[in-house]
N, C-alpha and C. Protein backbone atom coordinates (compact mmCIF):
# COMPACT_ATOMS: atom_id res chain seq x y z
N UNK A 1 -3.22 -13.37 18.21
CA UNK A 1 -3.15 -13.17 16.79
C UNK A 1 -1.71 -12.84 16.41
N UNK A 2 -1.02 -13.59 15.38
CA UNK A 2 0.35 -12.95 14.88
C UNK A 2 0.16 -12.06 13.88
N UNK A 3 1.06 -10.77 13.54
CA UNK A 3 1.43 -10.03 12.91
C UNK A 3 2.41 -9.62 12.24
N UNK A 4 2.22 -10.34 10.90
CA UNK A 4 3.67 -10.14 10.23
C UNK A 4 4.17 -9.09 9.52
N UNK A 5 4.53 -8.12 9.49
CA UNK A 5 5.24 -6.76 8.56
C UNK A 5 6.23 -6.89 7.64
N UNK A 6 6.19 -6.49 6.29
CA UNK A 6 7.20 -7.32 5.63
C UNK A 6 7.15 -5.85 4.28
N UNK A 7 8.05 -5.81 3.66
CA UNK A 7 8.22 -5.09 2.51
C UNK A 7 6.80 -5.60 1.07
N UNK A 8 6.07 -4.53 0.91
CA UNK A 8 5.78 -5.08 -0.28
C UNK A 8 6.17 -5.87 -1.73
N UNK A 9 5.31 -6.21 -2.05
CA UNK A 9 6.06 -6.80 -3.34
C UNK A 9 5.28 -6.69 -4.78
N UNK A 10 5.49 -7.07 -5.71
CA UNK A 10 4.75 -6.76 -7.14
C UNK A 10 3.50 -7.43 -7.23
N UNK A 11 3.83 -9.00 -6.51
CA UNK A 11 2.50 -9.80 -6.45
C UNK A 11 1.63 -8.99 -5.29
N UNK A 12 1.40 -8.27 -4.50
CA UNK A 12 0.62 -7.68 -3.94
C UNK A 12 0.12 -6.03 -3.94
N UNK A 13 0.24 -5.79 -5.47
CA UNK A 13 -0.21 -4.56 -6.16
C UNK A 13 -1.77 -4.75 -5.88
N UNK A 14 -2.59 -5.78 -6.35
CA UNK A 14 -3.85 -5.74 -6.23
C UNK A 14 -4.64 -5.70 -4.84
N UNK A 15 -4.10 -5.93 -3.84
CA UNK A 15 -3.60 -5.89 -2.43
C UNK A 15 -3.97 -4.18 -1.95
N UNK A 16 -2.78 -3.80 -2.52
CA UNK A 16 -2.85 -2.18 -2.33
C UNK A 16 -3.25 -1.61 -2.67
N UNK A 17 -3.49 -1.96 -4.13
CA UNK A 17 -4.90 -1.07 -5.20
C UNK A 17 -6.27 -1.24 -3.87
N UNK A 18 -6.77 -2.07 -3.60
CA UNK A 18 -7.87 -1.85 -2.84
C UNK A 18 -7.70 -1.70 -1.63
N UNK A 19 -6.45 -1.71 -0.78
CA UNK A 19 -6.42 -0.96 0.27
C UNK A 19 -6.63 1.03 0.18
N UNK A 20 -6.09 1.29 -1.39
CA UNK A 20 -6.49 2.40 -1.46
C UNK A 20 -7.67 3.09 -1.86
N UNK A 21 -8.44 2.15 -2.30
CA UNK A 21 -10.03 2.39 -3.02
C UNK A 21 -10.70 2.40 -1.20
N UNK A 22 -10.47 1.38 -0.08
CA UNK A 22 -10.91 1.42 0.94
C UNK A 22 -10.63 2.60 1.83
N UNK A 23 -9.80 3.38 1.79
CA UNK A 23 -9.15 4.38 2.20
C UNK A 23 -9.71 5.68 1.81
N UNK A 24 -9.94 5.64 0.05
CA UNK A 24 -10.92 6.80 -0.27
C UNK A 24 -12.61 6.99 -0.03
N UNK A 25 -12.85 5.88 0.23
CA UNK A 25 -14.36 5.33 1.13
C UNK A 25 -14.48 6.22 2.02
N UNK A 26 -13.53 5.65 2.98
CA UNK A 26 -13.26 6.10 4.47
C UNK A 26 -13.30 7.67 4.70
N UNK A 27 -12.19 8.02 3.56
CA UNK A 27 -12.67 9.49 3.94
C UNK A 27 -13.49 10.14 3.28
N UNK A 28 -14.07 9.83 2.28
CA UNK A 28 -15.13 10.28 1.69
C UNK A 28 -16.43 10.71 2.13
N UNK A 29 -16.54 9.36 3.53
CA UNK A 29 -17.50 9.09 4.38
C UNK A 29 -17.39 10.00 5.98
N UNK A 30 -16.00 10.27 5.95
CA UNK A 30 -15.88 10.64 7.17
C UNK A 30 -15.54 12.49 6.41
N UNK A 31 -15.83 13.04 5.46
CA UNK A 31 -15.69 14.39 5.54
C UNK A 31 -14.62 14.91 5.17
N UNK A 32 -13.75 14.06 3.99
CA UNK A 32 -12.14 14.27 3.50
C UNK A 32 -12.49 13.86 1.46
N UNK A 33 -13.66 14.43 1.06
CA UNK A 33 -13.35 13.58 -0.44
C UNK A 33 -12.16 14.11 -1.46
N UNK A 34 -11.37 15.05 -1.19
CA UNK A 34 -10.56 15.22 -2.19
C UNK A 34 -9.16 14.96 -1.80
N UNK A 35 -8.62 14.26 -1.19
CA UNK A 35 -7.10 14.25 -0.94
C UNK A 35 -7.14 13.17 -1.66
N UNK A 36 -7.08 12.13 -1.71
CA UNK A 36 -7.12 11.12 -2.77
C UNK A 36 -8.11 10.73 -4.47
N UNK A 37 -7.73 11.45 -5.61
CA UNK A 37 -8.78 11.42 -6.66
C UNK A 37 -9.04 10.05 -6.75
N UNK A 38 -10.15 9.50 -7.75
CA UNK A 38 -10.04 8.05 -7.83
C UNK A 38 -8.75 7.63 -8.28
N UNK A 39 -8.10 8.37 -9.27
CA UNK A 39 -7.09 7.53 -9.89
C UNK A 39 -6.11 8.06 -9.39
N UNK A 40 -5.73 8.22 -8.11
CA UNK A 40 -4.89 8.41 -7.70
C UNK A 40 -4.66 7.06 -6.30
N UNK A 41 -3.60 6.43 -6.13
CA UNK A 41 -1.94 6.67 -6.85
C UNK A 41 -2.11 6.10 -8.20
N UNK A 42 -2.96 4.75 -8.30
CA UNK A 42 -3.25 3.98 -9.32
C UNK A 42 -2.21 2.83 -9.88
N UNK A 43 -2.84 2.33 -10.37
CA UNK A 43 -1.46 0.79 -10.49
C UNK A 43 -0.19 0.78 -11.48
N UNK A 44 0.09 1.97 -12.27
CA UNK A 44 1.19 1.96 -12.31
C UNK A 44 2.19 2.77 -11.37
N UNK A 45 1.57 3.68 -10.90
CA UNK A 45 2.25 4.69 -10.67
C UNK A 45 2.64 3.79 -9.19
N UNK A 46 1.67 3.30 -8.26
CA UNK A 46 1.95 2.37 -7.75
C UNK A 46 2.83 1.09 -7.59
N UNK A 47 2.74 0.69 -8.90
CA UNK A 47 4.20 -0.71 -9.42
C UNK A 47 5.44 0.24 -9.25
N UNK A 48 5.27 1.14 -9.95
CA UNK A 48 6.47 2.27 -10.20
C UNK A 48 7.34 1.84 -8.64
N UNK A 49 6.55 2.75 -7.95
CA UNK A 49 7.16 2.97 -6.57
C UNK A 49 7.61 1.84 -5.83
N UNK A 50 6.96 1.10 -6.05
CA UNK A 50 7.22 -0.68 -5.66
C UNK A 50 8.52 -1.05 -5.95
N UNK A 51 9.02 -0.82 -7.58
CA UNK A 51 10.17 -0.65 -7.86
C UNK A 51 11.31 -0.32 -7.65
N UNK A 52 11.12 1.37 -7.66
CA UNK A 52 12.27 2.12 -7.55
C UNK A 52 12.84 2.37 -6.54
N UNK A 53 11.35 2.25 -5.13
CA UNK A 53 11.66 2.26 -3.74
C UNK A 53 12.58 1.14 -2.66
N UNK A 54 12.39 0.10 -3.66
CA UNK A 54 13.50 -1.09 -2.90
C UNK A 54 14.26 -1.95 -4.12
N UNK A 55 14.74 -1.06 -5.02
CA UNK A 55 15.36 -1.47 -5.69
C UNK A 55 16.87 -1.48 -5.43
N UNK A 56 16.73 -0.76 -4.25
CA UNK A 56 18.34 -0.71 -4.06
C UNK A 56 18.37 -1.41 -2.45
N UNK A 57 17.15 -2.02 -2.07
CA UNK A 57 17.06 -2.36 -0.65
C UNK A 57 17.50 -3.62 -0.80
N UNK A 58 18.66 -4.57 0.38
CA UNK A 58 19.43 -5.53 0.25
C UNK A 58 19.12 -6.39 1.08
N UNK A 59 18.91 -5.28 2.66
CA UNK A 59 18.23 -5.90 3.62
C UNK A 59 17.04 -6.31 4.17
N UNK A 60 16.42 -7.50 4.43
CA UNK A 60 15.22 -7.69 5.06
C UNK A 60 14.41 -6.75 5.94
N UNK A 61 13.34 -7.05 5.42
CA UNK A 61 12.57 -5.93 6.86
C UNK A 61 11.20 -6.71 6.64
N UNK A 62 11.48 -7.33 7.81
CA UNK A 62 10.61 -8.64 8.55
C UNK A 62 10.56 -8.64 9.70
N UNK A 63 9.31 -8.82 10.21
CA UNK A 63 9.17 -9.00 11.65
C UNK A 63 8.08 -9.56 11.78
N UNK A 64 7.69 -9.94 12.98
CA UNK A 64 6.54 -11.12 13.84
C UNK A 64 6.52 -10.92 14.92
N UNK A 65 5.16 -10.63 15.22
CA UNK A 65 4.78 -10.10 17.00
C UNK A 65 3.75 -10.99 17.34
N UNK A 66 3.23 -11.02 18.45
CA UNK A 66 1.81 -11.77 18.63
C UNK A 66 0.91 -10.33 19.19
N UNK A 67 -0.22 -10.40 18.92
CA UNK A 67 -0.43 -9.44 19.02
C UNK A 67 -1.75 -10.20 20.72
């Protein structure tokens, strides 16, 4: 199987929105319901960070393994 790691991007907000709805499942289920509220991070606050966090990033950060 290959595995590619790569910087997020804006087109994959909806991506991460439900990687984080899957995440509050998880611990909900496993005995953790309050570290994540529902609306937490949520999709702006989320775009936000998307933003501001590699807005100044120039260099690639890419990679490919086989797993």
């Amino acid at each position: 199987m290959k595995l590619t790691v790569r910087r997020a991007a804006a087109a994959d907000l909806p991506t991460l929105l439900q990687i984080f709805d899957n995440a509050r499942a998880f611990m909900r289920t496993h005995g953790n319901p309050h570290q994540w509220p529902d609306s937490y991070p949520g999709a702006a606050r989320l775009a936000a960070s998307l933003t501001t966090f590699f807005i100044n990033q120039t260099s690639a950060l890419e990679f490919t393994t086989q797993l």
